[in-house]
N, C-alpha and C. Protein backbone atom coordinates (compact mmCIF):
# COMPACT_ATOMS: atom_id res chain seq x y z
N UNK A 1 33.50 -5.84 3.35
CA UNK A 1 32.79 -6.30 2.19
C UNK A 1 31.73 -5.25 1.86
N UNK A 2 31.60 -4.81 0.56
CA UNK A 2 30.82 -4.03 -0.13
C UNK A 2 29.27 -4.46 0.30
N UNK A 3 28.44 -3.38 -0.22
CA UNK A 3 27.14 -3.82 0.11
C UNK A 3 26.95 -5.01 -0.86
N UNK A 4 27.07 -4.42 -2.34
CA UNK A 4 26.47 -4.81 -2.99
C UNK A 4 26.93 -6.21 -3.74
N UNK A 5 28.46 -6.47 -3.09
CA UNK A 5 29.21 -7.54 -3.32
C UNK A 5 28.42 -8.92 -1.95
N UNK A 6 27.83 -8.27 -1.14
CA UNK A 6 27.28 -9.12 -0.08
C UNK A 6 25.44 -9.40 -0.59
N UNK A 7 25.14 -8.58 -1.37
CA UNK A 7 24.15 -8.82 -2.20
C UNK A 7 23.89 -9.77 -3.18
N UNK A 8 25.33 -9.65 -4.00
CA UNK A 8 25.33 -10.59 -5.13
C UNK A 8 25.57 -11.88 -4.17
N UNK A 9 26.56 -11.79 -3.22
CA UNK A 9 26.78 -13.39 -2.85
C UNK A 9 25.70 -14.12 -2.36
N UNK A 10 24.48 -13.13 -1.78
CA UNK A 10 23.25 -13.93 -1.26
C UNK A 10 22.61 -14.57 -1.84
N UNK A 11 22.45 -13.06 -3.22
CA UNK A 11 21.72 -13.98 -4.22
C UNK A 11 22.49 -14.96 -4.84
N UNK A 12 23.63 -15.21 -5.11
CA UNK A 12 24.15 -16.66 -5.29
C UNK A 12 23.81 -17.94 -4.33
N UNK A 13 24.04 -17.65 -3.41
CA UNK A 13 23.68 -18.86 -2.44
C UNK A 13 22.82 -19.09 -2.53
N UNK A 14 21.47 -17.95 -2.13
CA UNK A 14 19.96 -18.21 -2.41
C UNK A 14 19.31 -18.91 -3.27
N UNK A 15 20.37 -18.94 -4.58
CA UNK A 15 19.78 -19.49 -5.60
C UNK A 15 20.06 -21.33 -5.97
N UNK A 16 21.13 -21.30 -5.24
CA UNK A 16 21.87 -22.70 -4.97
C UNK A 16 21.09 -23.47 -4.64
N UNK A 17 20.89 -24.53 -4.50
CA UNK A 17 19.53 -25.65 -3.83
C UNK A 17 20.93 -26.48 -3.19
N UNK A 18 20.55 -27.05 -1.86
CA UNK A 18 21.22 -27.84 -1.04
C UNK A 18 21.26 -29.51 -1.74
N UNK A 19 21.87 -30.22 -0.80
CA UNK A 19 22.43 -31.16 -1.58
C UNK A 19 20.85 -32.09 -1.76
N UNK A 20 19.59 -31.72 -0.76
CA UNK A 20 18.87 -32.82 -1.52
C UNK A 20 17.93 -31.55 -2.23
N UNK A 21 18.40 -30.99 -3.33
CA UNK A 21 17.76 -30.40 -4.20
C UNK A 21 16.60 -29.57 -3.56
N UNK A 22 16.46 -28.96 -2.14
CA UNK A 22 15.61 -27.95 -1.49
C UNK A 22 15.95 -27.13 -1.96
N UNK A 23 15.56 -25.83 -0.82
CA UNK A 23 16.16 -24.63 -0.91
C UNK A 23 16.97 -24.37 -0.20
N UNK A 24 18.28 -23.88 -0.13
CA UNK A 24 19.14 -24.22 0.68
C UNK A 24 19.18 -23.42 2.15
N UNK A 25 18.71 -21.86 2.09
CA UNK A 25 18.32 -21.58 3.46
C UNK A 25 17.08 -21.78 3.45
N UNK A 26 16.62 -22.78 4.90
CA UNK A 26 14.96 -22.92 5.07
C UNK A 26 14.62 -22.56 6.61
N UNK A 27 15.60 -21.81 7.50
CA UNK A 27 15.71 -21.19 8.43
C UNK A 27 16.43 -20.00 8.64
N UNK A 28 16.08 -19.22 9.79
CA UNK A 28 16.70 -17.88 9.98
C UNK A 28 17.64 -18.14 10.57
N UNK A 29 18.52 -19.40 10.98
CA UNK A 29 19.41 -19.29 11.43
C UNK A 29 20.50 -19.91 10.83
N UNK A 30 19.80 -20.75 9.47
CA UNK A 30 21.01 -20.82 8.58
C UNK A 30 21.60 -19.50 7.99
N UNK A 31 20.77 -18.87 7.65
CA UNK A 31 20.90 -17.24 6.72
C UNK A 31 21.55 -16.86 7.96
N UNK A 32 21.84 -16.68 8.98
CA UNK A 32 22.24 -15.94 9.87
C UNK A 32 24.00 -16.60 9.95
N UNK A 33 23.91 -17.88 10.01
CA UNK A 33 25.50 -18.56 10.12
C UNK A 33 25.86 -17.72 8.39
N UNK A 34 25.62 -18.45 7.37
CA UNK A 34 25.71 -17.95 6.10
C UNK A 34 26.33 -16.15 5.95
N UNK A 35 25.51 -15.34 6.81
CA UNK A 35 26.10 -14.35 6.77
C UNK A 35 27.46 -13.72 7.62
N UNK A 36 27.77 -14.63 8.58
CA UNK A 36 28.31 -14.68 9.62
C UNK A 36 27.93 -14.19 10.68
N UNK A 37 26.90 -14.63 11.30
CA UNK A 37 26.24 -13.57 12.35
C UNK A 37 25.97 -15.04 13.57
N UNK A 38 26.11 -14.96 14.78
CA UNK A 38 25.86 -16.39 15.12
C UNK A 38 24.58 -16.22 15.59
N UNK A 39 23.73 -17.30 15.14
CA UNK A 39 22.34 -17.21 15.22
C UNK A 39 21.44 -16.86 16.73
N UNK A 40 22.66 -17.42 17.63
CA UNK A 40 21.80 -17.17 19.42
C UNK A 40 22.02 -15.17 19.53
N UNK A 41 23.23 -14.76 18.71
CA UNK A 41 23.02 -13.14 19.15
C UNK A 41 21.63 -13.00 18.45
N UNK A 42 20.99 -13.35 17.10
CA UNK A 42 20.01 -12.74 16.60
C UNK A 42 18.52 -13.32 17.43
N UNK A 43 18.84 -14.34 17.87
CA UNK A 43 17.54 -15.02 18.65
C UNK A 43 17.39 -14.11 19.80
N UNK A 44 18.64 -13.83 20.29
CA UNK A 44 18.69 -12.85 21.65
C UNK A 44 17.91 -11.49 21.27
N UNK A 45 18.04 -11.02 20.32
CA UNK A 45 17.89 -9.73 19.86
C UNK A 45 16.25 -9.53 19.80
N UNK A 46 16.26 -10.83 18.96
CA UNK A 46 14.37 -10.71 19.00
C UNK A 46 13.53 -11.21 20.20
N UNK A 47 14.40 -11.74 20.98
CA UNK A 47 13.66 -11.99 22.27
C UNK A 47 13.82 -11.00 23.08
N UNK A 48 14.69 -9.93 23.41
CA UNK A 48 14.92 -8.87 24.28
C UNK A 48 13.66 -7.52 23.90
N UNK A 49 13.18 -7.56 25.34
CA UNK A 49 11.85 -6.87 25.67
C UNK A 49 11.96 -5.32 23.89
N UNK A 50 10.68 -5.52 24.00
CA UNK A 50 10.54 -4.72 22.79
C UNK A 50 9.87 -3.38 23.55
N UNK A 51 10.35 -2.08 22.87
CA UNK A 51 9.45 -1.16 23.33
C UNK A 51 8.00 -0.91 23.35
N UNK A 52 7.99 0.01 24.06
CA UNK A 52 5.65 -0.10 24.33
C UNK A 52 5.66 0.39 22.55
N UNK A 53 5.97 1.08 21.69
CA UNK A 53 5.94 1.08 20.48
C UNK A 53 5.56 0.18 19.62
N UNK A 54 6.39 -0.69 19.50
CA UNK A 54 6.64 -1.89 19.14
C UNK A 54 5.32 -2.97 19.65
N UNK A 55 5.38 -3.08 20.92
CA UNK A 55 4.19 -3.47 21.62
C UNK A 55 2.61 -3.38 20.76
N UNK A 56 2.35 -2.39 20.20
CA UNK A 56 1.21 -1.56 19.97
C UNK A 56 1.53 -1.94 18.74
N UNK A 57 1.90 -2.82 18.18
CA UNK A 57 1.84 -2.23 16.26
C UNK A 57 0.56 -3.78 16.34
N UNK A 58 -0.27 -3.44 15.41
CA UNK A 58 -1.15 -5.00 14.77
C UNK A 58 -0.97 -4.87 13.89
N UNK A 59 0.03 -6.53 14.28
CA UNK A 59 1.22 -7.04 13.68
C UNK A 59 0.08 -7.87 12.59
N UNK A 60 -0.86 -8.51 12.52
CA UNK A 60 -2.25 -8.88 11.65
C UNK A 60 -2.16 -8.43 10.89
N UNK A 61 -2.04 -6.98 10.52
CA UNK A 61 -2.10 -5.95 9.09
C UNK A 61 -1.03 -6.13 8.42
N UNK A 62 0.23 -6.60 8.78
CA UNK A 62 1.34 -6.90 7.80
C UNK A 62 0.97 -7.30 6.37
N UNK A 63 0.04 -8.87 6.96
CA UNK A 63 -0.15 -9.62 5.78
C UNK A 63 -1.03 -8.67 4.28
N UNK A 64 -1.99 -8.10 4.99
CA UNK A 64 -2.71 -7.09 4.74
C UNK A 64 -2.24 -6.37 3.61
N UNK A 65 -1.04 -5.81 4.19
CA UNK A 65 0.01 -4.80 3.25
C UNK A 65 1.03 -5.47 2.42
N UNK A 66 1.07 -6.53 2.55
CA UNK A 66 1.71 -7.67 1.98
C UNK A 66 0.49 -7.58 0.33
N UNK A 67 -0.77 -8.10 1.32
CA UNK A 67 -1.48 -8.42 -0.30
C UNK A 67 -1.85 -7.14 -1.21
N UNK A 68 -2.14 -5.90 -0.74
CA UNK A 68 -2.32 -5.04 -1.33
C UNK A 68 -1.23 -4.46 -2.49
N UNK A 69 0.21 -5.11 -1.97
CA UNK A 69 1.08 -4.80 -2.94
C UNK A 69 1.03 -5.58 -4.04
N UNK A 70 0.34 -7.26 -3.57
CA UNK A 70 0.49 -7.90 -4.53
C UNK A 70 -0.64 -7.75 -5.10
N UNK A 71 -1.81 -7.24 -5.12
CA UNK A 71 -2.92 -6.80 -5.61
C UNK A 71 -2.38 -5.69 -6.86
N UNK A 72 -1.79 -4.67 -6.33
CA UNK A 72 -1.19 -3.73 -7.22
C UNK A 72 -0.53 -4.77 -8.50
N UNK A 73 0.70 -5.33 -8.00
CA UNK A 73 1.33 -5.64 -9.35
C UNK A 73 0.30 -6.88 -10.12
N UNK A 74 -0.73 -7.72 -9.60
CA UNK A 74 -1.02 -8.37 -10.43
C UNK A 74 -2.47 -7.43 -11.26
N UNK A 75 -2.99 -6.14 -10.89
CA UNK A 75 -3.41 -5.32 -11.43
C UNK A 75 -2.91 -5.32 -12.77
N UNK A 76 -1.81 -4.16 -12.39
CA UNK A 76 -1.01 -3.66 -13.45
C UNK A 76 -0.62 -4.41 -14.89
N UNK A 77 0.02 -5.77 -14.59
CA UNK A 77 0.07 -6.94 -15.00
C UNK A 77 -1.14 -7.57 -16.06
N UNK A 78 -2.34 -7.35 -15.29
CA UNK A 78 -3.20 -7.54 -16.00
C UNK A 78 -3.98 -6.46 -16.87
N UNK A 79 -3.35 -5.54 -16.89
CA UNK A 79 -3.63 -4.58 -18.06
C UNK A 79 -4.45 -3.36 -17.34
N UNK A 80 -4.31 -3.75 -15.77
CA UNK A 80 -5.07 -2.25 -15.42
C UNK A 80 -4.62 -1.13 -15.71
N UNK A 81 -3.49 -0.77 -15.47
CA UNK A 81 -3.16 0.48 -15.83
C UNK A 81 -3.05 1.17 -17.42
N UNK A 82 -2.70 -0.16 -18.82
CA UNK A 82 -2.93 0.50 -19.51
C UNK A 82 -4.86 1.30 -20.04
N UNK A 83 -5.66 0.49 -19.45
CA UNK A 83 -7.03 0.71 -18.97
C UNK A 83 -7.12 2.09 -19.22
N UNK A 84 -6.79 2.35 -17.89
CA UNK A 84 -6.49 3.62 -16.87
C UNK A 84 -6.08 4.95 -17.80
N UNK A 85 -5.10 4.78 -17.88
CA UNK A 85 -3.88 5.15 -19.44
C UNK A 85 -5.20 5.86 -20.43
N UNK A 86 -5.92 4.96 -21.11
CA UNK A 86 -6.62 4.70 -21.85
C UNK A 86 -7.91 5.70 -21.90
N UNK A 87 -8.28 5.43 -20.80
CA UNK A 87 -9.56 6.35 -20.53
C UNK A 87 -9.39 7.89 -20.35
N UNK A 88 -7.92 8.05 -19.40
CA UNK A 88 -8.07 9.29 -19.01
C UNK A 88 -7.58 9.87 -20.37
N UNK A 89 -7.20 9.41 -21.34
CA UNK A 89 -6.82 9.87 -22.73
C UNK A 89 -8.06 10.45 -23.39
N UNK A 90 -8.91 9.15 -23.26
CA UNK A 90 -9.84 9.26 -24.30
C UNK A 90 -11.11 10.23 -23.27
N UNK A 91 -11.26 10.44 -21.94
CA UNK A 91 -12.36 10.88 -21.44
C UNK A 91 -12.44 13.04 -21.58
N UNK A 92 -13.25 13.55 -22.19
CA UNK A 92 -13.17 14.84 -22.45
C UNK A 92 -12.97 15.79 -20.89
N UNK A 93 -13.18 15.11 -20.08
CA UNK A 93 -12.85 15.74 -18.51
C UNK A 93 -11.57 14.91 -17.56
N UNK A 94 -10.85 14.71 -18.33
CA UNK A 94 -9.85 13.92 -17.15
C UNK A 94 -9.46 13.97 -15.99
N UNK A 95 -9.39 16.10 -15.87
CA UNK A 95 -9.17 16.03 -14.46
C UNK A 95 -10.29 15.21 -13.35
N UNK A 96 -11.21 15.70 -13.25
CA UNK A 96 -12.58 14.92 -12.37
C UNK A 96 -12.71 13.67 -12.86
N UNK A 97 -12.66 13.03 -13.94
CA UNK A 97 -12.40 11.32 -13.88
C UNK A 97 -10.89 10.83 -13.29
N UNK A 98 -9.90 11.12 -13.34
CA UNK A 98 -9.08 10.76 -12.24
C UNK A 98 -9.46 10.84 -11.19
N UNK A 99 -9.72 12.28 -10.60
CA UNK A 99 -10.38 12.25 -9.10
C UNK A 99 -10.80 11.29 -8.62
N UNK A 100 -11.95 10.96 -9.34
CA UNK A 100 -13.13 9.89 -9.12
C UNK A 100 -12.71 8.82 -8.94
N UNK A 101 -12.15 8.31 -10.06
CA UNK A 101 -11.22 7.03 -10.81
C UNK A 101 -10.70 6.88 -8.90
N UNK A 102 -9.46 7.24 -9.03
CA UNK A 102 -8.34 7.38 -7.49
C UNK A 102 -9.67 6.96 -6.44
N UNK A 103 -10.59 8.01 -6.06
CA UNK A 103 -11.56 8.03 -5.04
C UNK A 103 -12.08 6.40 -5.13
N UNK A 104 -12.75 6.23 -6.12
CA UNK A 104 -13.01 4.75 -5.78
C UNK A 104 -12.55 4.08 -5.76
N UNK A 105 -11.29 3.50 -6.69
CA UNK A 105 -10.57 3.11 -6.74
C UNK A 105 -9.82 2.41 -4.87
N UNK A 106 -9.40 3.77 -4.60
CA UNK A 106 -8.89 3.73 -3.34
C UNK A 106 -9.99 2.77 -2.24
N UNK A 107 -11.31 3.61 -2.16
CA UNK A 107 -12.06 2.99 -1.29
C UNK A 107 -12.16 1.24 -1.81
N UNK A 108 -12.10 0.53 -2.86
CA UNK A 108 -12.72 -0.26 -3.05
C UNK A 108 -11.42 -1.30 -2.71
N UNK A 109 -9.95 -0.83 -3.19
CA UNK A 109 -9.01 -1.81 -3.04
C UNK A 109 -7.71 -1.07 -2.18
N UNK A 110 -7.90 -0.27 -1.58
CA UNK A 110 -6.80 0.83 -0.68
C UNK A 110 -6.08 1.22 -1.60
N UNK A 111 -5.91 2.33 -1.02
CA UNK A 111 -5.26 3.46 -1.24
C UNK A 111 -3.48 3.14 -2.34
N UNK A 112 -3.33 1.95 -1.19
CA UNK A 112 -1.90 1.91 -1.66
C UNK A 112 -1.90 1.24 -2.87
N UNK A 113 -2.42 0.44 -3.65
CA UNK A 113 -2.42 0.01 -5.10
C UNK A 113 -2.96 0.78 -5.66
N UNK A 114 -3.97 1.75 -5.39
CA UNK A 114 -4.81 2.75 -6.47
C UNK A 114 -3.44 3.50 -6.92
N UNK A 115 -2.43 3.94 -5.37
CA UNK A 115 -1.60 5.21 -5.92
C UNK A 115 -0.21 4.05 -6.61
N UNK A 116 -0.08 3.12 -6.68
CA UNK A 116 1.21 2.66 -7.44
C UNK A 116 -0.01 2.43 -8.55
N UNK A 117 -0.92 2.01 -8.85
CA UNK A 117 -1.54 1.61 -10.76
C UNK A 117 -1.42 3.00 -11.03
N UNK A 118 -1.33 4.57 -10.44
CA UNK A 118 -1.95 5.42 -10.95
C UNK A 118 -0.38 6.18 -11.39
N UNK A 119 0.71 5.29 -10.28
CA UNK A 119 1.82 6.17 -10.60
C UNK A 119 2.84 5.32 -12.03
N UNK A 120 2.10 4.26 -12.13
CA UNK A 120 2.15 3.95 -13.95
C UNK A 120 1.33 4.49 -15.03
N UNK A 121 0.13 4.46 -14.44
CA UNK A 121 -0.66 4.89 -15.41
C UNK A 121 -0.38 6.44 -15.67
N UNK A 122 -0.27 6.88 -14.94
CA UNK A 122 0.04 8.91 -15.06
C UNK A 122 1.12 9.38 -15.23
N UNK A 123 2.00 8.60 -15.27
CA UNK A 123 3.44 8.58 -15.76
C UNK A 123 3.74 10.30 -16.38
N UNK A 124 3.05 9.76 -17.67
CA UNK A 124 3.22 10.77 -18.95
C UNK A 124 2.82 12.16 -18.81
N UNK A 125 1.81 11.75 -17.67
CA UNK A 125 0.32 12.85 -17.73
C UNK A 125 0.99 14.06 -16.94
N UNK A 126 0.35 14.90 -17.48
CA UNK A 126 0.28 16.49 -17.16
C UNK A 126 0.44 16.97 -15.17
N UNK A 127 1.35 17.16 -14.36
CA UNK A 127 0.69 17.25 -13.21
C UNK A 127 -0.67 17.60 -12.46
N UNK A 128 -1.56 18.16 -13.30
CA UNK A 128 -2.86 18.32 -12.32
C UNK A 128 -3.35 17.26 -12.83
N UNK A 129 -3.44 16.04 -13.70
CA UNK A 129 -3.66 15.25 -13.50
C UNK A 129 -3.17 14.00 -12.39
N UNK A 130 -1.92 14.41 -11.92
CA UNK A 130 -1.26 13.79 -11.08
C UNK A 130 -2.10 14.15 -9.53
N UNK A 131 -2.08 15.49 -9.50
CA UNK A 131 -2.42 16.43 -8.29
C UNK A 131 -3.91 15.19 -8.08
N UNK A 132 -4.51 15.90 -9.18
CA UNK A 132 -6.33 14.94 -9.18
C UNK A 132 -6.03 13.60 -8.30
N UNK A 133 -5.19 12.32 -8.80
CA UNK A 133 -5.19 11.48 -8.39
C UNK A 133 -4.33 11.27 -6.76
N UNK A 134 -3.41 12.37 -6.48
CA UNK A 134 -3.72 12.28 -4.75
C UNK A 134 -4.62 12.86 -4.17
N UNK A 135 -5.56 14.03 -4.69
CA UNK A 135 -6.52 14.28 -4.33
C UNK A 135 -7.74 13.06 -3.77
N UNK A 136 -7.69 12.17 -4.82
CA UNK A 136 -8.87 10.78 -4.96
C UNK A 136 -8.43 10.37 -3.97
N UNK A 137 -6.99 9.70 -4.29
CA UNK A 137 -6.54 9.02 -2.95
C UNK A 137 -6.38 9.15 -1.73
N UNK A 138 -6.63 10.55 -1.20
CA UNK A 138 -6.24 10.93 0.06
C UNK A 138 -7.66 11.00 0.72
N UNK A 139 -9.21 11.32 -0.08
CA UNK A 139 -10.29 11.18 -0.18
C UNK A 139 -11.15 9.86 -0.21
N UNK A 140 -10.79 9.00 -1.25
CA UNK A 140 -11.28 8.04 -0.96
C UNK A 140 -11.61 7.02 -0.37
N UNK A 141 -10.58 7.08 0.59
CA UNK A 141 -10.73 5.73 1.62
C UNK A 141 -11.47 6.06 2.64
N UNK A 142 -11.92 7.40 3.00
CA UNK A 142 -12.85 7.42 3.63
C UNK A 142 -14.41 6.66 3.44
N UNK A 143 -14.22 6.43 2.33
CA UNK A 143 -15.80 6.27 1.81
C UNK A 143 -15.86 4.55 2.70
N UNK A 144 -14.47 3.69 2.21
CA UNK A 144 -14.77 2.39 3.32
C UNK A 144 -13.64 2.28 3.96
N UNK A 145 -13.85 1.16 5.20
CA UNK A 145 -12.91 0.88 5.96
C UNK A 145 -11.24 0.42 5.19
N UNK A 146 -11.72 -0.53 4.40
CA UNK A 146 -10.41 -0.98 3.77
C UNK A 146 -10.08 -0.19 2.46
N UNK A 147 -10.20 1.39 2.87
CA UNK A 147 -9.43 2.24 1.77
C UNK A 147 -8.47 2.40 1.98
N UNK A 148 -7.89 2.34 3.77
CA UNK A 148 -6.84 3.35 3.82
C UNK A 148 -6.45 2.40 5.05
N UNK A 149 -4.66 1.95 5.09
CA UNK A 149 -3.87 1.40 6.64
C UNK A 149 -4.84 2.29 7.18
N UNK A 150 -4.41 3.51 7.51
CA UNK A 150 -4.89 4.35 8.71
C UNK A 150 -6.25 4.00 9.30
N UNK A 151 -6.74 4.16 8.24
CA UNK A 151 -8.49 3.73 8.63
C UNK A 151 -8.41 2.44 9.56
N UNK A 152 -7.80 1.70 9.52
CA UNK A 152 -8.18 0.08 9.81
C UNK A 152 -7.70 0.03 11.11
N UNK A 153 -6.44 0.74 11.31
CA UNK A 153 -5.47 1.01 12.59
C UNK A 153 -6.23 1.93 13.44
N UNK A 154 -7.35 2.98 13.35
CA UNK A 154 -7.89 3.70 13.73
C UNK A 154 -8.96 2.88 14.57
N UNK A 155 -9.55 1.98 13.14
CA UNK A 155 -10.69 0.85 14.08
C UNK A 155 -10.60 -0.04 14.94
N UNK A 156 -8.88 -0.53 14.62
CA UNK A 156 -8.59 -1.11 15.79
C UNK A 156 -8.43 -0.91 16.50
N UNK A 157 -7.60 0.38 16.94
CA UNK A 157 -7.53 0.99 18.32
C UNK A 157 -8.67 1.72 19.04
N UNK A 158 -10.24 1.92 18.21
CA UNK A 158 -10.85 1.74 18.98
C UNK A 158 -11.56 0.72 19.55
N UNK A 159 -11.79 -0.27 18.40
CA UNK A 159 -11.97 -1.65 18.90
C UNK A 159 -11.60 -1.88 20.70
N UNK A 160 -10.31 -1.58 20.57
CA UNK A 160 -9.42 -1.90 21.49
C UNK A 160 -9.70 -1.58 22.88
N UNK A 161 -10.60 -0.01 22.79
CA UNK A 161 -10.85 0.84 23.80
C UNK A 161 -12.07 0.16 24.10
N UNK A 162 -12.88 -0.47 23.36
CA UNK A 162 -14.52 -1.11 23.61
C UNK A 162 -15.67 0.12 22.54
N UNK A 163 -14.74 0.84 21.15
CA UNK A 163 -15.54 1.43 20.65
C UNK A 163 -16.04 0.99 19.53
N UNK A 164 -17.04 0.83 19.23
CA UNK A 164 -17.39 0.09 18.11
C UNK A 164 -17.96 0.84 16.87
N UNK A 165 -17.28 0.79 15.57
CA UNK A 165 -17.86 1.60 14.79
C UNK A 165 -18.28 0.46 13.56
N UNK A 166 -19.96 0.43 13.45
CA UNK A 166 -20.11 -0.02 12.13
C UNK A 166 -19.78 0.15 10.97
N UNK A 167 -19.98 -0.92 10.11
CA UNK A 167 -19.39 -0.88 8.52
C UNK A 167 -20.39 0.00 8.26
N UNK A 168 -21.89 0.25 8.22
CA UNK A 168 -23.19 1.38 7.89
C UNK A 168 -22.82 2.93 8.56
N UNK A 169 -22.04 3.14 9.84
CA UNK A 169 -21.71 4.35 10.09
C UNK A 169 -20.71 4.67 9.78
N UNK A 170 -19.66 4.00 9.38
CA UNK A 170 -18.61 4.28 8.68
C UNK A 170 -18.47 4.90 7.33
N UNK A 171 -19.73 4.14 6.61
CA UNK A 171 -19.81 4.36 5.29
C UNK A 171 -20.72 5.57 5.19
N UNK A 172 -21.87 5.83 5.74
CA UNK A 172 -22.50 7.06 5.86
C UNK A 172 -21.91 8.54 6.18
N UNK A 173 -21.38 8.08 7.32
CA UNK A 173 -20.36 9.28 7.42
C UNK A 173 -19.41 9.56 6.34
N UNK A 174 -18.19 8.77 6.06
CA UNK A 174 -17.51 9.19 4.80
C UNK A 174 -18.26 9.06 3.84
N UNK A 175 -19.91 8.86 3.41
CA UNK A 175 -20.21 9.33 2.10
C UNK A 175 -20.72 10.77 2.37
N UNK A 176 -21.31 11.46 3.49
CA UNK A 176 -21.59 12.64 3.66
C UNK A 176 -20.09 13.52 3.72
N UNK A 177 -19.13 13.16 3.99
CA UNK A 177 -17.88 13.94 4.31
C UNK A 177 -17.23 13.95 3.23
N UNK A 178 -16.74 12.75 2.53
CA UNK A 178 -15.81 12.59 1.34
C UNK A 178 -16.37 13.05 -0.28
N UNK A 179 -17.72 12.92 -0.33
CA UNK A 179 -18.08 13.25 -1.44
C UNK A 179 -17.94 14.98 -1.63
N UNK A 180 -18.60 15.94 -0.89
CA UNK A 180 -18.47 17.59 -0.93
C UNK A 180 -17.16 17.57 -0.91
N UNK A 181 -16.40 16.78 0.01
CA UNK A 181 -15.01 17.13 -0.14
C UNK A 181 -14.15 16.54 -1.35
N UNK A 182 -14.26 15.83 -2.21
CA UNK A 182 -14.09 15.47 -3.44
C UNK A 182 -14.56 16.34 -4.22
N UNK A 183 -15.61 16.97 -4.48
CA UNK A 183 -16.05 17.79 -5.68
C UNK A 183 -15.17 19.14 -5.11
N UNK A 184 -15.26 19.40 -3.94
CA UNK A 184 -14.71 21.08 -3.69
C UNK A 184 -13.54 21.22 -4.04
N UNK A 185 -12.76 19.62 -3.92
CA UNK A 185 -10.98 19.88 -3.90
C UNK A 185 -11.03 19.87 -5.54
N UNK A 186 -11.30 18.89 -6.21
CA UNK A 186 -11.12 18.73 -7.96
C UNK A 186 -11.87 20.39 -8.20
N UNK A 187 -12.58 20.86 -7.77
CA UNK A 187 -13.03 21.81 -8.52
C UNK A 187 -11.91 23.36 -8.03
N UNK A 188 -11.22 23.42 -7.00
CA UNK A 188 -10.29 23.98 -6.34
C UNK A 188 -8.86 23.87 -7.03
N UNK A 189 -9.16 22.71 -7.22
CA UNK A 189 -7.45 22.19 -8.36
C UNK A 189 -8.18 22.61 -9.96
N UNK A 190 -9.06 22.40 -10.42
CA UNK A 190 -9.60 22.87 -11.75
C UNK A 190 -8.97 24.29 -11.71
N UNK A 191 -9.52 25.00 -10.71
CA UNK A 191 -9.13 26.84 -11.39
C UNK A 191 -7.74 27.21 -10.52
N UNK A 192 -7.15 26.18 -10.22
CA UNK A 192 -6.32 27.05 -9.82
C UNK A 192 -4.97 26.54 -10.88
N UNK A 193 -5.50 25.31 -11.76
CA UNK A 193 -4.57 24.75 -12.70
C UNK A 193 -5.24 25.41 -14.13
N UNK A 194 -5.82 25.79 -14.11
CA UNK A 194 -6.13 26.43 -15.64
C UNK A 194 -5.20 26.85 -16.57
């Protein structure tokens, strides 16, 4: 069976409601009979020892990355990006207002919705305007903890060790680090995109 013929049939079933008008899979082990898979191999599978890899992930941040996506599309949705669109049109310096734009942006709602609103909004736009806005983004989450996965995974694993880093030294430091390094890179991409 084709992929995409095992695609359509899911989404057929999926869409089916059972006979008392539910949803018709409301377990992983109906979807599992449904596909033909018998549900004790897949129970086995997720119960068999996981690697120290695996071990180590905080599994907590899923949800995390879950909402940030949905942060992005109900952004977008709500007219952020044509905003966005909007300004860097109308602003006489676009490159360094993207920068900026991305930079806070990022720090204030992570990284990962700044760079999907920005990869609608910049669509059209010129690449060093593109360049500008991974510049912001790769910059800005330093400024807070919840700019960047990495950042958060960083705090936890020192958490973990017994290291403790405040929200005030966190933010001091990436405002002494991220800001020179924001103006040097936009102004580095300015002349070398002229």
């Amino acid at each position: 069976m084709s992929l995409q013929i095992l695609r359509r049939r899911v989404r057929e079933e999926m869409q089916k409601p059972g006979a008392d008008g539910r949803p018709r899979f409301t377990s992983g082990a109906q979807l599992a009979r449904f596909l033909g898979v018998d549900p004790s191999h897949v129970s086995h599978f997720l119960k068999a020892q996981q690697p120290e890899n695996v071990r180590g992930v905080s599994w907590e941040l899923f949800p995390f990355v879950f909402g940030v996506l949905v942060l992005a599309t109900a952004a977008s949705r709500a007219g952020a990006t044509e905003h966005l669109s909007q300004l860097y049109h109308a602003t006489p310096a676009p490159l360094p207002t993207v920068g900026v734009v991305a930079a806070t942006g990022s720090a204030l709602i992570n990284n990962h919705p700044m760079a999907l609103l920005h990869s609608i909004a910049l669509a059209d736009a010129p690449h060093r305007l593109v360049y500008a806005a991974l510049v912001g983004g790769d910059l800005g989450p330093r400024l807070l903890p919840i700019g960047s996965l990495a950042g958060l995974l960083w705090l936890h694993a020192l958490r973990r060790r017994g290291i403790s880093i405040s929200l005030r030294e966190f933010v001091k430091v990436g405002f002494y680090v991220t800001i020179p390094s924001l103006a040097a890179s936009l102004a580095m991409l300015w002349l070398v995109t002229l």
